[in-house]
Protein backbone atom coordinates (compact mmCIF):
# COMPACT_ATOMS: atom_id res chain seq x y z
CA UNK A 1 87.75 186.36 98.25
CA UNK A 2 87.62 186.79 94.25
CA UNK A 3 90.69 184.81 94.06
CA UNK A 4 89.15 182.07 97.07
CA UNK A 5 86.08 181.89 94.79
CA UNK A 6 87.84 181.27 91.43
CA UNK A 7 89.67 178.80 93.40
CA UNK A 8 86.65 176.81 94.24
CA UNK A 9 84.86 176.89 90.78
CA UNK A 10 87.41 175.55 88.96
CA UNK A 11 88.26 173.03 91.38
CA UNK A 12 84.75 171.90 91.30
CA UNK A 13 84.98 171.80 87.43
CA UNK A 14 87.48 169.45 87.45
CA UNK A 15 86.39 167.19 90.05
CA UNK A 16 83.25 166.45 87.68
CA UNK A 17 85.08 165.52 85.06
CA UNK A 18 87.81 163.51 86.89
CA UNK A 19 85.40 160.34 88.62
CA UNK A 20 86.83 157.76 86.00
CA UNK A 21 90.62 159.24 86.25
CA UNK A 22 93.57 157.45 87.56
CA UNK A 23 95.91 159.88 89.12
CA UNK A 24 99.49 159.76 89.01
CA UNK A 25 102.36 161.08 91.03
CA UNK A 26 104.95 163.17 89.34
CA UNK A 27 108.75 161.44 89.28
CA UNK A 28 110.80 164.39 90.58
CA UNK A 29 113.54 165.98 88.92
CA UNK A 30 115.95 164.07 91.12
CA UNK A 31 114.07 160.77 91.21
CA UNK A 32 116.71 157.71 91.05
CA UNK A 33 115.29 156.85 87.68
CA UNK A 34 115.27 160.14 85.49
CA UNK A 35 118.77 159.69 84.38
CA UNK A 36 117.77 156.26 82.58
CA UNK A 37 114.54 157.51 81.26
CA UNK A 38 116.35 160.72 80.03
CA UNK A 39 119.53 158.71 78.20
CA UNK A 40 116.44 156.57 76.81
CA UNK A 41 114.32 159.38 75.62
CA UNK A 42 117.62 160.92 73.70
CA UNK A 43 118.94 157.75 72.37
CA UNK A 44 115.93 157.07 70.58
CA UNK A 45 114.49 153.98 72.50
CA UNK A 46 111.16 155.30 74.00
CA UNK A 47 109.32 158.42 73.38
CA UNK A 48 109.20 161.47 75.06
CA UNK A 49 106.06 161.26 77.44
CA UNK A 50 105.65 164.63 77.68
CA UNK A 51 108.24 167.44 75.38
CA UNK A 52 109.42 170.99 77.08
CA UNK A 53 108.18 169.49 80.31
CA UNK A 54 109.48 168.30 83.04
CA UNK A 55 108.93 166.53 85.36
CA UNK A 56 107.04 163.62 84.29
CA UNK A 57 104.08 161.48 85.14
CA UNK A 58 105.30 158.28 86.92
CA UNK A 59 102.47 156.47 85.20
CA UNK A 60 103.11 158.19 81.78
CA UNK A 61 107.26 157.41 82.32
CA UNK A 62 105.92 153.66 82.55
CA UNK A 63 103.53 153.09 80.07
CA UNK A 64 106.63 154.85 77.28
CA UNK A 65 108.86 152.10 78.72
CA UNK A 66 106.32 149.66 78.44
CA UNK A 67 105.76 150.66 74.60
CA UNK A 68 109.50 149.93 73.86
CA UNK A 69 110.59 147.87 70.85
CA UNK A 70 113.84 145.85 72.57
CA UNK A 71 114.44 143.63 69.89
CA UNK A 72 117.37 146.14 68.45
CA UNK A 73 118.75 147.61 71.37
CA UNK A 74 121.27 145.60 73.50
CA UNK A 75 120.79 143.48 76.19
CA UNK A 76 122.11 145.82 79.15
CA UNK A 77 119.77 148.49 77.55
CA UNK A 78 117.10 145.79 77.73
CA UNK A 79 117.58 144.45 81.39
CA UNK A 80 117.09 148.62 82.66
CA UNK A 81 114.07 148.98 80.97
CA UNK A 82 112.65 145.22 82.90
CA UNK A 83 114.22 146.67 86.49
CA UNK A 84 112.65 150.11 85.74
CA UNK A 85 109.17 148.94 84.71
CA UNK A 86 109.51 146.57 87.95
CA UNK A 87 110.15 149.75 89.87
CA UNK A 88 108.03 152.04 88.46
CA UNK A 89 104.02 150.15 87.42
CA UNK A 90 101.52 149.79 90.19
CA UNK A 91 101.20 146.81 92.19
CA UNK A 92 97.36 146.12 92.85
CA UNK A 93 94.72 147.31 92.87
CA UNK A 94 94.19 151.10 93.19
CA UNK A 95 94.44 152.86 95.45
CA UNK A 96 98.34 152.59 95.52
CA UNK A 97 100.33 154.07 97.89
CA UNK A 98 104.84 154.38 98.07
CA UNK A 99 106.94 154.99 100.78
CA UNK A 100 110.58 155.33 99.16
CA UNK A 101 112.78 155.40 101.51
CA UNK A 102 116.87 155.80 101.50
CA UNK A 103 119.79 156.27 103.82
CA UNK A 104 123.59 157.26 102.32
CA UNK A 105 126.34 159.87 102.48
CA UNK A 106 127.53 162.27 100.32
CA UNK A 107 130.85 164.23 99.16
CA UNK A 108 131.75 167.23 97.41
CA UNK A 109 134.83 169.66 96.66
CA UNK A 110 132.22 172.37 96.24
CA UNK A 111 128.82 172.66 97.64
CA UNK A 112 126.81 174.10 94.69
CA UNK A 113 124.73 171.37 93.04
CA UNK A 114 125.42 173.14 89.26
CA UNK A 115 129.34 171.99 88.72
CA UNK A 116 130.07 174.28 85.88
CA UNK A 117 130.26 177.33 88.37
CA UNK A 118 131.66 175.80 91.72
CA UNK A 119 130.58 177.75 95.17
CA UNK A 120 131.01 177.00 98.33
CA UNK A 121 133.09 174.67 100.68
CA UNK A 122 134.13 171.30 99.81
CA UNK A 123 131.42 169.03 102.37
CA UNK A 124 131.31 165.56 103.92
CA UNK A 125 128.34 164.05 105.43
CA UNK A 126 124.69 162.35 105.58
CA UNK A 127 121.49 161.90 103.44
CA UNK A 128 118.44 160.12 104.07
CA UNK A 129 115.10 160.86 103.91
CA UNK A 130 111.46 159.45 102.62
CA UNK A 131 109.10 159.95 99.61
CA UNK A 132 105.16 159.03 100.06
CA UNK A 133 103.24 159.26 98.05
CA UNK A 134 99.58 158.47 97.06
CA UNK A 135 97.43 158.43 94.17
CA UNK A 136 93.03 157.59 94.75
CA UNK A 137 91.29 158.04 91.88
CA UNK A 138 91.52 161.30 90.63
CA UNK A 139 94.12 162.73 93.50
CA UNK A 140 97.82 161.85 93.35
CA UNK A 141 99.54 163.12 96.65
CA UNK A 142 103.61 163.22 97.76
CA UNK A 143 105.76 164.59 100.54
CA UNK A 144 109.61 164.43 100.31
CA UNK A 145 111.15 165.46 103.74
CA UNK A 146 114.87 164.59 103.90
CA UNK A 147 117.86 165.63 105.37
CA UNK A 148 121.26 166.08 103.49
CA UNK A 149 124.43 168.16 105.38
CA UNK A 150 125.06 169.40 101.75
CA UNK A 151 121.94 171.85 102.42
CA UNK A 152 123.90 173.78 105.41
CA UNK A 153 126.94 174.69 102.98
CA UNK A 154 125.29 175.29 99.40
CA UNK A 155 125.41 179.13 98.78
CA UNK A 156 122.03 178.23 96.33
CA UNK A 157 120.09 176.97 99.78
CA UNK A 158 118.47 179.95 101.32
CA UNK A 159 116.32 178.52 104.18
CA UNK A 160 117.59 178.25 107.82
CA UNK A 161 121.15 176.66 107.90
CA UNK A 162 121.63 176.25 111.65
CA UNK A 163 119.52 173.79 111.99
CA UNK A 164 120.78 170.01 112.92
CA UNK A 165 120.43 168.13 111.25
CA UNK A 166 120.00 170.57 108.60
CA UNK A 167 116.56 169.28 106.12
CA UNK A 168 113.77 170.32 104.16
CA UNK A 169 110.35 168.87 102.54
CA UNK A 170 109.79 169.21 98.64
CA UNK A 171 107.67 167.70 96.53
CA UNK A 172 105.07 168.20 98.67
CA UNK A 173 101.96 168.66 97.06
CA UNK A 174 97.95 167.83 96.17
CA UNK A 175 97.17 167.06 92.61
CA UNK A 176 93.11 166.47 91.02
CA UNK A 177 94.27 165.12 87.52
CA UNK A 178 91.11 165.13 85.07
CA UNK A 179 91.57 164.09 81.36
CA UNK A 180 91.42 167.97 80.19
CA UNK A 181 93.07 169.54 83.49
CA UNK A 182 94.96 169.67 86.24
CA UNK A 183 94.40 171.70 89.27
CA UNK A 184 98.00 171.60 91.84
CA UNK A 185 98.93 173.57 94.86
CA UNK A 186 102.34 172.80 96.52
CA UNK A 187 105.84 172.73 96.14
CA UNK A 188 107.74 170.94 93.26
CA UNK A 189 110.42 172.03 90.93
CA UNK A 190 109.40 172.09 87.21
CA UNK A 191 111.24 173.01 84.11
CA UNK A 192 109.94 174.23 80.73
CA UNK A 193 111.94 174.12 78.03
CA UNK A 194 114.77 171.66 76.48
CA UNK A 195 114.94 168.75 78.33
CA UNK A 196 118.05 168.73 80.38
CA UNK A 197 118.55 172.64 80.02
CA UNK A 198 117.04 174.84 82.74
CA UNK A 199 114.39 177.21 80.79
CA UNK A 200 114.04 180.66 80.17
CA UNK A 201 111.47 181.43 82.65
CA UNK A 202 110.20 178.21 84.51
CA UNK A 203 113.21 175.80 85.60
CA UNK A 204 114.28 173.16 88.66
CA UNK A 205 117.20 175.08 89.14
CA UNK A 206 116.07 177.07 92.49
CA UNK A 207 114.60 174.55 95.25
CA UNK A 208 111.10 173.73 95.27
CA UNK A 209 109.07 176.31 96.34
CA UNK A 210 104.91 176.73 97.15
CA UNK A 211 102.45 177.69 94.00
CA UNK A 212 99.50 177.14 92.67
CA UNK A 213 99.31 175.46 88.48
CA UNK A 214 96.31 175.08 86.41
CA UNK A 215 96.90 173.33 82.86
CA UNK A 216 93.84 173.23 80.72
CA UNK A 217 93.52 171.15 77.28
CA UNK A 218 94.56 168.09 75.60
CA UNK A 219 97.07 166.66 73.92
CA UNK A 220 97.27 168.97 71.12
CA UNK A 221 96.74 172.04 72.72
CA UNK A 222 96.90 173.43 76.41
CA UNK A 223 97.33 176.14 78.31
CA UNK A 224 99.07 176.20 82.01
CA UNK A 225 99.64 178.93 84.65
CA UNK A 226 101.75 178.89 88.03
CA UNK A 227 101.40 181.41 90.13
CA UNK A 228 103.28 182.15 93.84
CA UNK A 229 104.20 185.14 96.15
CA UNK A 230 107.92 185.98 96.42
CA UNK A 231 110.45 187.20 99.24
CA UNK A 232 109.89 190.74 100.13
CA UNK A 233 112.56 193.40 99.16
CA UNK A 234 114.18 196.78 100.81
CA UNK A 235 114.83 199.41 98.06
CA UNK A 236 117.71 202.20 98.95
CA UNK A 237 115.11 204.25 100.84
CA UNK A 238 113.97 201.83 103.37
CA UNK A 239 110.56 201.10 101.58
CA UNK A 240 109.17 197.16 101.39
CA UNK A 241 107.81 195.73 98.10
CA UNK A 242 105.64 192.90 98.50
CA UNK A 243 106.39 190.68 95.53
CA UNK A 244 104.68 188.19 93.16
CA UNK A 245 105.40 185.81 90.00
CA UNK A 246 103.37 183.89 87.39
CA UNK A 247 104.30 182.12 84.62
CA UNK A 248 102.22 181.00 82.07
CA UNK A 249 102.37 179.34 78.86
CA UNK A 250 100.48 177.84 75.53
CA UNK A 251 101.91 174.58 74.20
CA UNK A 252 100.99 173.05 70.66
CA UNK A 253 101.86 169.50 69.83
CA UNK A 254 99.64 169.35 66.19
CA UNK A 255 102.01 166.70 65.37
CA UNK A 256 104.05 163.75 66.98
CA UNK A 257 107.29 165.22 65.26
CA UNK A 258 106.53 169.10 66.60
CA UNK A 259 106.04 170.66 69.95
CA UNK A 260 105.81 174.58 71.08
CA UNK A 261 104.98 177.09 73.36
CA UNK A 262 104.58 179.98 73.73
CA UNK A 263 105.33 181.37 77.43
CA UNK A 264 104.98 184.70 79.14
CA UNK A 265 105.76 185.93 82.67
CA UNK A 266 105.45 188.54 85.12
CA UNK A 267 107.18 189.58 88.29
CA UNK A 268 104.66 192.04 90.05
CA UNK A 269 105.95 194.45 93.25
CA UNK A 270 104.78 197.51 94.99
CA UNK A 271 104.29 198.29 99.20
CA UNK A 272 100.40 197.33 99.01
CA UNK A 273 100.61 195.29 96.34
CA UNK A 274 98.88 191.78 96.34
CA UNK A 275 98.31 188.50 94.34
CA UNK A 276 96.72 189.97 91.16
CA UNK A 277 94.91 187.09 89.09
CA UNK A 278 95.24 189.27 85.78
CA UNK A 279 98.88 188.10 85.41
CA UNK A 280 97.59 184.49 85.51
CA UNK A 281 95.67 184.53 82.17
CA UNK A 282 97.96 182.45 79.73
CA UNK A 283 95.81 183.49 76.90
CA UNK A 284 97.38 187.27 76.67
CA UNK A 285 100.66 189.02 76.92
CA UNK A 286 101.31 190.18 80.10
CA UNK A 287 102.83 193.69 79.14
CA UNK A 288 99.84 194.23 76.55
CA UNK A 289 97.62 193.47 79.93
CA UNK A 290 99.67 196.35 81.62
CA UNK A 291 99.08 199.01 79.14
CA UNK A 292 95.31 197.74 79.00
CA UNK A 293 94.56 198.49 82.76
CA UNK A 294 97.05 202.01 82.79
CA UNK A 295 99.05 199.92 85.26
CA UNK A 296 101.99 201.66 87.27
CA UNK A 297 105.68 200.86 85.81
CA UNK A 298 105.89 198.13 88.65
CA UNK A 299 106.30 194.87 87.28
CA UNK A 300 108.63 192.89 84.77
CA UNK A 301 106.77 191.37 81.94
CA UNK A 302 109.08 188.69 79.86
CA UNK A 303 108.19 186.72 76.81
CA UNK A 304 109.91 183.29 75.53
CA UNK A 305 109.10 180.40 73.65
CA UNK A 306 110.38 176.88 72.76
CA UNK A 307 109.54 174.57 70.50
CA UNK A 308 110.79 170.63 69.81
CA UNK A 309 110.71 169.31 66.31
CA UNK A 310 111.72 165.36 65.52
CA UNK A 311 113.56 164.61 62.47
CA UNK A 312 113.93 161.24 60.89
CA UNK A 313 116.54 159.04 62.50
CA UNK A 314 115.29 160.40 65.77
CA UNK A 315 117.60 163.23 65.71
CA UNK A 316 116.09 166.04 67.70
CA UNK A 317 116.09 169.53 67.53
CA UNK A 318 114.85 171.22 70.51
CA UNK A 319 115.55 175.48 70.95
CA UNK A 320 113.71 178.60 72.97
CA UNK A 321 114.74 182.04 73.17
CA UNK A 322 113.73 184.98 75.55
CA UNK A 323 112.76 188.77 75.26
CA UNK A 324 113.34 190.26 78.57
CA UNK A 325 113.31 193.83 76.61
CA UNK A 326 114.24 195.60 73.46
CA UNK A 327 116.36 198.73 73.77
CA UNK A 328 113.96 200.01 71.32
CA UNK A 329 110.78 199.22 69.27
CA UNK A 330 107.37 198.38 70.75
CA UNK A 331 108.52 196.04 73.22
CA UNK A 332 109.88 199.04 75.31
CA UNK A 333 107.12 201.22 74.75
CA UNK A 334 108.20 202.78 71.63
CA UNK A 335 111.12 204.91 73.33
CA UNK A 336 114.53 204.03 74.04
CA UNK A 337 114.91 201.27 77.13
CA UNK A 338 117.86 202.61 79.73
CA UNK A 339 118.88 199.03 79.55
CA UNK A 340 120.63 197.24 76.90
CA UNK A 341 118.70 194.97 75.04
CA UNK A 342 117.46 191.86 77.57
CA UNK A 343 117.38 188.48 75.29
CA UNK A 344 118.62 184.71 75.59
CA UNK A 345 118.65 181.73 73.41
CA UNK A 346 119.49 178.29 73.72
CA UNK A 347 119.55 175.37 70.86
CA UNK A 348 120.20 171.74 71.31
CA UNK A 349 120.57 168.99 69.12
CA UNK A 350 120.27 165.51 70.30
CA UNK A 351 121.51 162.20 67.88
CA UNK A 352 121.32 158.88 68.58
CA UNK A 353 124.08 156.45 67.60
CA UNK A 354 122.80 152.80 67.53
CA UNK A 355 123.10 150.23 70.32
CA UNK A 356 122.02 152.72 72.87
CA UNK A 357 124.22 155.55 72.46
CA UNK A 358 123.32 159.19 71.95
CA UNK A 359 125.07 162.28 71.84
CA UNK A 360 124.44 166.03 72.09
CA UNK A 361 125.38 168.97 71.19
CA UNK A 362 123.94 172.61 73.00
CA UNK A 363 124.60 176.09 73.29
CA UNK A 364 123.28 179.11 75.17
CA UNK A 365 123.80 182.54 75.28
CA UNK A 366 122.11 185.26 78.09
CA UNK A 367 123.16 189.17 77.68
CA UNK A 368 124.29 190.77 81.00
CA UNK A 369 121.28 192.64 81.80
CA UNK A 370 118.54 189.91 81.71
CA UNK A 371 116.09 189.08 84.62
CA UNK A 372 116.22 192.55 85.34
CA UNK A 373 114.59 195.78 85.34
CA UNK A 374 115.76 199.63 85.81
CA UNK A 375 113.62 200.14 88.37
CA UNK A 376 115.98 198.22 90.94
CA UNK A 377 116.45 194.71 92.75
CA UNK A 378 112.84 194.81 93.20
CA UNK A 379 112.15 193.50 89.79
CA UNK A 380 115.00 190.57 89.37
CA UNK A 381 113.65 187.77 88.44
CA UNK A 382 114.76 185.76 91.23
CA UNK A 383 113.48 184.20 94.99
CA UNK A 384 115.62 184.96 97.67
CA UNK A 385 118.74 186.02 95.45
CA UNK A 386 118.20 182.54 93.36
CA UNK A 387 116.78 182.97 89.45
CA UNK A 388 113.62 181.47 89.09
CA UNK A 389 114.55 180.59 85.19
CA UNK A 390 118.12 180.54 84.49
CA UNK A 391 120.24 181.89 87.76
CA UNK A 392 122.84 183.42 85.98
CA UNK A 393 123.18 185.90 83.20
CA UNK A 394 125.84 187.45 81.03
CA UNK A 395 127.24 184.08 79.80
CA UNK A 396 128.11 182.52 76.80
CA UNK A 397 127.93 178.26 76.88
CA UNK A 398 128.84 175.53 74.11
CA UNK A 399 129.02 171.88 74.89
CA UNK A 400 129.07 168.15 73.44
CA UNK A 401 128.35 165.05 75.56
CA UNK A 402 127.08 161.89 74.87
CA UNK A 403 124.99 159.25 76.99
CA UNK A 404 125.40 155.83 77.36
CA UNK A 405 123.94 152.31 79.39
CA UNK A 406 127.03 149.73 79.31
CA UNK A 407 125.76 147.35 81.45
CA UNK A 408 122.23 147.25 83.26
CA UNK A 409 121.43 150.02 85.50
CA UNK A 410 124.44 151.99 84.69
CA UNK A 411 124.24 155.31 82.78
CA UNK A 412 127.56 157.28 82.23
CA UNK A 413 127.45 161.18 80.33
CA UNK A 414 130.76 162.31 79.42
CA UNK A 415 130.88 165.97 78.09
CA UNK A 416 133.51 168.73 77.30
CA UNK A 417 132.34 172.31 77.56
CA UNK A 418 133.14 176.16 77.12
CA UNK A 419 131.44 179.15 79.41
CA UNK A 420 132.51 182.74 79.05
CA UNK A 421 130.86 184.37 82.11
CA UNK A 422 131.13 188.27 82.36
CA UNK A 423 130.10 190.16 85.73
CA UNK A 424 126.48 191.03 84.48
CA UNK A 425 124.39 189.47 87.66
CA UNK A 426 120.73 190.33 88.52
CA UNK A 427 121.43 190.33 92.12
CA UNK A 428 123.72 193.56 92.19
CA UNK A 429 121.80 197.22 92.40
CA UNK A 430 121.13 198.39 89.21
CA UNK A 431 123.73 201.09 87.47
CA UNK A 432 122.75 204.59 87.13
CA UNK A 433 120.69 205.51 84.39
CA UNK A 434 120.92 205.22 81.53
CA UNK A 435 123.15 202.41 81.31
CA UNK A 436 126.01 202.40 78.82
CA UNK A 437 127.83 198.78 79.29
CA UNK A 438 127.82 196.28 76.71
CA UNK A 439 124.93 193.97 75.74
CA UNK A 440 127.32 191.32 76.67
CA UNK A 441 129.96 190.34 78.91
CA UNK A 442 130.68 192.68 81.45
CA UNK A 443 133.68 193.32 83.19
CA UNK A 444 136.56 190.82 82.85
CA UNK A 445 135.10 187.56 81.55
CA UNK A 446 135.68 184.47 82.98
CA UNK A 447 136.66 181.43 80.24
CA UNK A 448 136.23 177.71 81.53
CA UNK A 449 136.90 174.71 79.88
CA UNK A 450 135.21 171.58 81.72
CA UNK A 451 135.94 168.02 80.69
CA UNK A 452 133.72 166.18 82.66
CA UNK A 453 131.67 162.94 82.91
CA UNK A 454 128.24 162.04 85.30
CA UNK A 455 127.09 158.52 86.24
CA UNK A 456 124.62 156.38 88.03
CA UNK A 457 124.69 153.11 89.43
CA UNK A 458 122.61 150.94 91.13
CA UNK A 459 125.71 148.47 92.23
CA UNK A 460 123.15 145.79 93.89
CA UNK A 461 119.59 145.57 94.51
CA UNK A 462 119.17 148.93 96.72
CA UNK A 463 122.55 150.32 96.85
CA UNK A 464 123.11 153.63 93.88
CA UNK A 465 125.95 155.47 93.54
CA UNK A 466 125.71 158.91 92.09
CA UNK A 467 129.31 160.21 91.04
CA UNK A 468 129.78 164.22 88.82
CA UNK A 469 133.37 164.89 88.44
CA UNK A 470 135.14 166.98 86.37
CA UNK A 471 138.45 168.89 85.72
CA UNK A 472 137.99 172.71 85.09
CA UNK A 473 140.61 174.83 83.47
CA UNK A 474 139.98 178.82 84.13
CA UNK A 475 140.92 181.47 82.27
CA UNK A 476 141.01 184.84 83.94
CA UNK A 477 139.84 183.22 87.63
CA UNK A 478 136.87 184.83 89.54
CA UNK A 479 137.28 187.57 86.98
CA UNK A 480 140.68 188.56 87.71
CA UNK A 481 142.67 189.14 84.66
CA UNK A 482 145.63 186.88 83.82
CA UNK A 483 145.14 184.61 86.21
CA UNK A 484 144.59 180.95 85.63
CA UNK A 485 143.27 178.00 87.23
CA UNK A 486 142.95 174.66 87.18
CA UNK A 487 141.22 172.59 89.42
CA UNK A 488 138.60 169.09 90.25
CA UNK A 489 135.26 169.57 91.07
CA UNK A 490 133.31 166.53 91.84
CA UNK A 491 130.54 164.84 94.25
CA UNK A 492 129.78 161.42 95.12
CA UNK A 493 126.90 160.11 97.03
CA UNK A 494 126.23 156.41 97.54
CA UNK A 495 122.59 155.89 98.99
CA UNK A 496 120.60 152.51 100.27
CA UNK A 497 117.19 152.58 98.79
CA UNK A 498 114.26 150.49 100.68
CA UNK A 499 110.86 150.43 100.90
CA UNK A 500 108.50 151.23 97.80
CA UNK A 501 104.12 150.02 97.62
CA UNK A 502 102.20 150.02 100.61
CA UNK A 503 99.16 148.37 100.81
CA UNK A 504 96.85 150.03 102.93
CA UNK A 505 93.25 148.22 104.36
């Protein structure tokens, strides 16, 4: 009822501040259009609408492209920017409602949609589906239900796979937008962190999945929290932990060339446990709250933070880094952790060329026992046996790539890159105690080389192909020593897209 009650007052807040706000439906991660706006944001031609967030407003994703200085960039580059505009700006007068529909087919050698660690079955078959959405004043509304046989093979899909056709409904969600707030509840995959990296602790990598969000502030300064209940878990003696996330963070933007956060989660579990608003509050640390309230050693408190900082030439810097634990030191309690120390960090630099080119540059690095806790499976960070953050650990990644648009409506990202992936996974029981393995790399470590390249096209009005291929070359293949590999992993999915405003009496 507390929780109910809280629920109400803020929504009520916001509502009477939001009569004179448009609303605006959020452009999903997948969206046709992201891959242009994303080669545009790194090459320098519009600004980023909103840094270390994703996804982004439709209307905000506009009004950059609309801001765009074309007079130096070519005319291909030019020609995307008029057919995305065309797609993306209201028609009308509010209130504007989209139907989006599409029909296609789609092919892969694997089935997992990340190609740098192939799973699954090579797949053939269909995809179609439909995205409404809605936006009335201060509302913005969407429902994505689709169908796509890749769902029935890919080993990251954990919903019911026997159904046929096999489908699903994301982005499915009610949003009151105010000018200092949002209040969400629904399903959507966000990421927080370097654009085109999945972050530390909030990232689209798992499928979308039901929460509530709450971002407070402006501009400058804002606070957000997400909060959802996770899949129950059996420990080795039969008993059932009811299970619960939030992540929260603080985000700074004093200046157009500098934006940080700071973020902090919690995974919460215990047999009569239940949706505890304490772990919401983005304004304190979650494992500070925990020694506060004398709280049982049953939850997994991690800390991380990003930040984005512009340089002239529009080179970008972008970078986070995560504290799951400290073998030592105050962030294990003052005593010696039973784990090895739990930390990640990523950094990415991003350079445009001229005439529309960029390139990039990134590398990661996650020690084997992140994203989890010695208290058992319990307290991985993950929802049905898929990280919420990053869903692997115990890896090593470098990588270059660049982005380009050589004729309108046709984006093409080659990239070479380098993983070394031990056997550390926060899915397997945890070792006795105290643990003596390495901080990294476990076990025999896998070495890949991919040279790849990723493309979209929209061939004619309504027809896109979508194309990821790549050749890997393994070293030491699925962790067995000596052995190589070498090998093509690719997809392709050509889709026709119809459909887009309806005007509704």
């Amino acid at each position: 009822m507390r929780m109910l009650a809280a629920f109400l007052v803020v929504t009520w807040s916001l509502a009477a501040t939001a009569a004179a706000q448009e609303a605006s439906p959020y452009l999903r991660l997948d969206d046709p259009v992201m891959p242009f706006v994303e080669h545009l944001i790194r090459s320098g031609v519009i600004a980023d609408p909103d840094p270390l967030t994703r996804p982004l407003r439709r209307r905000a994703v506009a009004d950059a492209l609309g801001r765009a200085d074309t007079t130096r960039v070519p005319p291909s580059v030019r020609t995307t920017i008029r057919r995305l505009l065309e797609q993306l700006r209201p028609r009308g007068a509010p209130p504007y409602y989209r139907a989006d529909m599409y029909i296609g087919a789609a092919a892969g050698t694997q089935a997992r949609h990340e190609p740098l660690r192939p799973a699954g079955p090579a797949y053939l078959g269909h995809v179609a589906g439909i995205h409404m959405s809605g936006a009335f004043g201060p509302v913005a509304i969407s429902s994505h239900p689709y169908t796509d046989r890749g769902l029935s093979v890919d080993p990251d899909y954990t919903g019911d796979k026997t159904t046929r056709p096999p489908g699903r409904i994301s982005d499915a969600y009610i949003s009151l937008q105010a000018r200092y707030g949002e209040l969400f509840f629904g399903a959507m995959r966000r990421n927080w962190g370097p654009t085109g990296i999945d972050g530390f602790l909030t990232s689209g990598y798992a499928y979308s999945y039901d929460h509530i969000f709450l971002r407070v502030g402006t501009n400058a300064v804002r606070v957000e929290a997400l909060g959802t209940q996770l899949d129950d878990l059996r420990d080795t003696s039969g008993i059932t932990f009811k299970r619960y996330w939030a992540s929260t963070r603080v985000l700074f933007h004093p200046w157009h060339w500098l934006t940080a956060s700071i973020d902090n989660a919690t995974l919460w579990y215990g047999p009569n446990r239940g949706f505890e608003l304490r772990f919401l509050n983005p304004l304190k640390l979650s494992f500070i709250t925990t020694r506060d309230d004398a709280l049982p050693d049953s939850q997994n408190s991690i800390i991380a933070g990003a930040a984005r900082i512009a340089l002239p030439r529009g080179v970008v810097l972008q970078g986070s880094v995560l504290v799951d634990a400290i073998s030592s030191g105050f962030l294990s309690g003052g005593c010696c952790d039973p784990f090895p120390s739990r930390l990640g960090a990523t950094g990415v630099v991003d350079v445009p060329l001229g005439a529309g080119l960029a390139a990039r540059a990134w590398s990661t690095a996650v020690t084997a026992f992140a994203y989890r806790a010695p208290s058992g499976i319990q307290n991985s960070i993950m929802l049905r046996s898929v990280g919420l953050g990053r869903n692997f650990a115990d890896y090593v990644e470098a990588g270059v790539g660049a982005s380009l648009i050589p004729c309108p409506m046709l984006t093409l990202s080659p990239e070479i890159v380098f993983l070394e992936q031990g056997q550390g996974d926060f899915r397997l029981p945890t070792p006795p105690l105290p643990v003596a393995g390495p901080t990294l790399f476990e076990g025999v470590v896998e070495r890949t080389w991919r040279f790849g390249i990723s493309g979209r096209a929209e061939l004619v009005r309504h027809l896109d192909v979508d194309l990821n291929a790549g050749v890997h070359l393994v070293g030491n293949d699925d962790h067995r020593t000596g052995v190589s590999a070498s090998r093509f992993v690719g997809v392709v999915r050509v889709l026709y897209r119809f459909g887009g405003p309806v005007h509704l009496d």
